[in-house]
C-alpha atoms as a PDB file:
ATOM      1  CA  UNK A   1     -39.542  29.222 -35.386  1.00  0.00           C
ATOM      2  CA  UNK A   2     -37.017  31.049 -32.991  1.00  0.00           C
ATOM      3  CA  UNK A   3     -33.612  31.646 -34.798  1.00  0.00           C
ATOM      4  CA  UNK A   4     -30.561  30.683 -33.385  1.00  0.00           C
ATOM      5  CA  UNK A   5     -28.105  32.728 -31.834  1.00  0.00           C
ATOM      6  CA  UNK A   6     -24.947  32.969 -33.910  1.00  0.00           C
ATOM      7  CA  UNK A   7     -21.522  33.796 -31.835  1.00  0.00           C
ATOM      8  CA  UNK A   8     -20.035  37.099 -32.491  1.00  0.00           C
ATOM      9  CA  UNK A   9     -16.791  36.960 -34.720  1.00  0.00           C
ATOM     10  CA  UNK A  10     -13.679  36.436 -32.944  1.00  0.00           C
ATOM     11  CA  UNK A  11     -15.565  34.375 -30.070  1.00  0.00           C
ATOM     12  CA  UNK A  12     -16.723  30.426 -30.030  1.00  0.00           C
ATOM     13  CA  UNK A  13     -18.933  28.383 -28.520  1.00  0.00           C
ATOM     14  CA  UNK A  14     -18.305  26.836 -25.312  1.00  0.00           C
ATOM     15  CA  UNK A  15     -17.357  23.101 -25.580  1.00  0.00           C
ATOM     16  CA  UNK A  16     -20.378  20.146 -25.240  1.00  0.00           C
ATOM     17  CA  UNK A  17     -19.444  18.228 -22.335  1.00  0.00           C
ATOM     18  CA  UNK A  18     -19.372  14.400 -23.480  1.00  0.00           C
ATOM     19  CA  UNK A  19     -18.742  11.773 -20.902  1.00  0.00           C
ATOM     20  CA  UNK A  20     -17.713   8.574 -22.294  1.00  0.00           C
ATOM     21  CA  UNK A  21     -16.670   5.123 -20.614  1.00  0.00           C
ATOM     22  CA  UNK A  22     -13.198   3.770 -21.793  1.00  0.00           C
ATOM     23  CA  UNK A  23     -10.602   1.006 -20.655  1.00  0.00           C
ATOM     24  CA  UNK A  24      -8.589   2.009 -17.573  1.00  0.00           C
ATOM     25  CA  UNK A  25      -5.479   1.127 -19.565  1.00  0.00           C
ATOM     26  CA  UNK A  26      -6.484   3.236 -22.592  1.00  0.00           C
ATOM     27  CA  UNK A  27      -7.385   5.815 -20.533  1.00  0.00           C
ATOM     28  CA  UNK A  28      -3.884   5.772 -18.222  1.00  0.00           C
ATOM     29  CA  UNK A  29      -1.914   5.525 -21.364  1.00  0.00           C
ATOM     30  CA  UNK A  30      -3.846   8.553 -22.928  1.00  0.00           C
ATOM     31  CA  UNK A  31      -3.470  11.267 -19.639  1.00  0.00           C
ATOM     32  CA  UNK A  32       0.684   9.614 -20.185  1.00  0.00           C
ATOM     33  CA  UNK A  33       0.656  10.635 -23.884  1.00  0.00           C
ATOM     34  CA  UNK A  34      -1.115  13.992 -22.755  1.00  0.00           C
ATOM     35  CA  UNK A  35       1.914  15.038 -20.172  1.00  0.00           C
ATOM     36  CA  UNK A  36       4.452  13.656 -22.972  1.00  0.00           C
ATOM     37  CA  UNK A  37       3.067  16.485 -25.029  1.00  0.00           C
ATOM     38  CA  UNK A  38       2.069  18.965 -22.679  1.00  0.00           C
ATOM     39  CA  UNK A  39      -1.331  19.140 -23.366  1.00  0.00           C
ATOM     40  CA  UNK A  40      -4.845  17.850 -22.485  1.00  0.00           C
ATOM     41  CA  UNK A  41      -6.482  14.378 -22.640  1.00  0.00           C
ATOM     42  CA  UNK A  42      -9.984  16.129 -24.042  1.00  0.00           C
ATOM     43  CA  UNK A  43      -7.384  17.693 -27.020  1.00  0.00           C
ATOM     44  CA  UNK A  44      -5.982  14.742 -28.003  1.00  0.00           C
ATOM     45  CA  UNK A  45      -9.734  12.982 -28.068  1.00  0.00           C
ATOM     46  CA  UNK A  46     -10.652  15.770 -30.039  1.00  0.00           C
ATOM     47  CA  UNK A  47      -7.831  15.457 -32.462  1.00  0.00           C
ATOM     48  CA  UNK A  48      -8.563  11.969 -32.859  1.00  0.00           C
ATOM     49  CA  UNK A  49     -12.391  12.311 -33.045  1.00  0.00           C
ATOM     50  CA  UNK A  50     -11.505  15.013 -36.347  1.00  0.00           C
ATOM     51  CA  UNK A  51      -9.558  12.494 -37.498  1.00  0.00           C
ATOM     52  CA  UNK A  52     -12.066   9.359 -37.492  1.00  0.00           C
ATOM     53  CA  UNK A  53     -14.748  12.253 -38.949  1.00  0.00           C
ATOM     54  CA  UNK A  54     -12.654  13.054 -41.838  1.00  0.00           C
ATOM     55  CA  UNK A  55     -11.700   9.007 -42.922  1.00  0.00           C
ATOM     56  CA  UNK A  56     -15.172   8.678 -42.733  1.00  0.00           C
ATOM     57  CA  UNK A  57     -16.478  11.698 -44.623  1.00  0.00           C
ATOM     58  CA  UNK A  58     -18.634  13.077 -42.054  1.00  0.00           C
ATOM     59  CA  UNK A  59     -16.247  16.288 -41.663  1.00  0.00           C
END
C-alpha cells in the first residue's frame, strides 16, 4: 500500500473545493454578512461547518 504524503511543518494542504446548492436569499444574506466583517463567504461556511461538527461530536 502506497503511503501518503504528509505536508511539511509550517505548510497545509490546499483547500477541497465543495460546491453546494443553497437558497438565493441565504446565500445574498451570507456574501452581506461576509463584507460586514471583511472577510470571505467560504470562511464563514467553514466556521459554521466546525461549529455543526463539534455539537455533533464528529470534530
Amino acid at each position: 500500500m502506497a503511503k501518503k504524503s504528509v505536508p511539511a511543518a509550517g505548510t497545509s494542504l490546499p483547500n477541497k473545493v465543495f460546491g453546494v446548492r443553497m437558497d438565493p436569499e441565504l446565500a445574498k444574506k451570507m456574501k452581506i454578512l461576509a463584507v460586514k466583517k471583511d472577510t470571505q463567504v467560504y470562511k464563514l461556511l467553514e466556521e459554521a461547518i466546525v461549529d455543526f461538527l463539534k455539537k455533533h461530536k464528529e470534530l
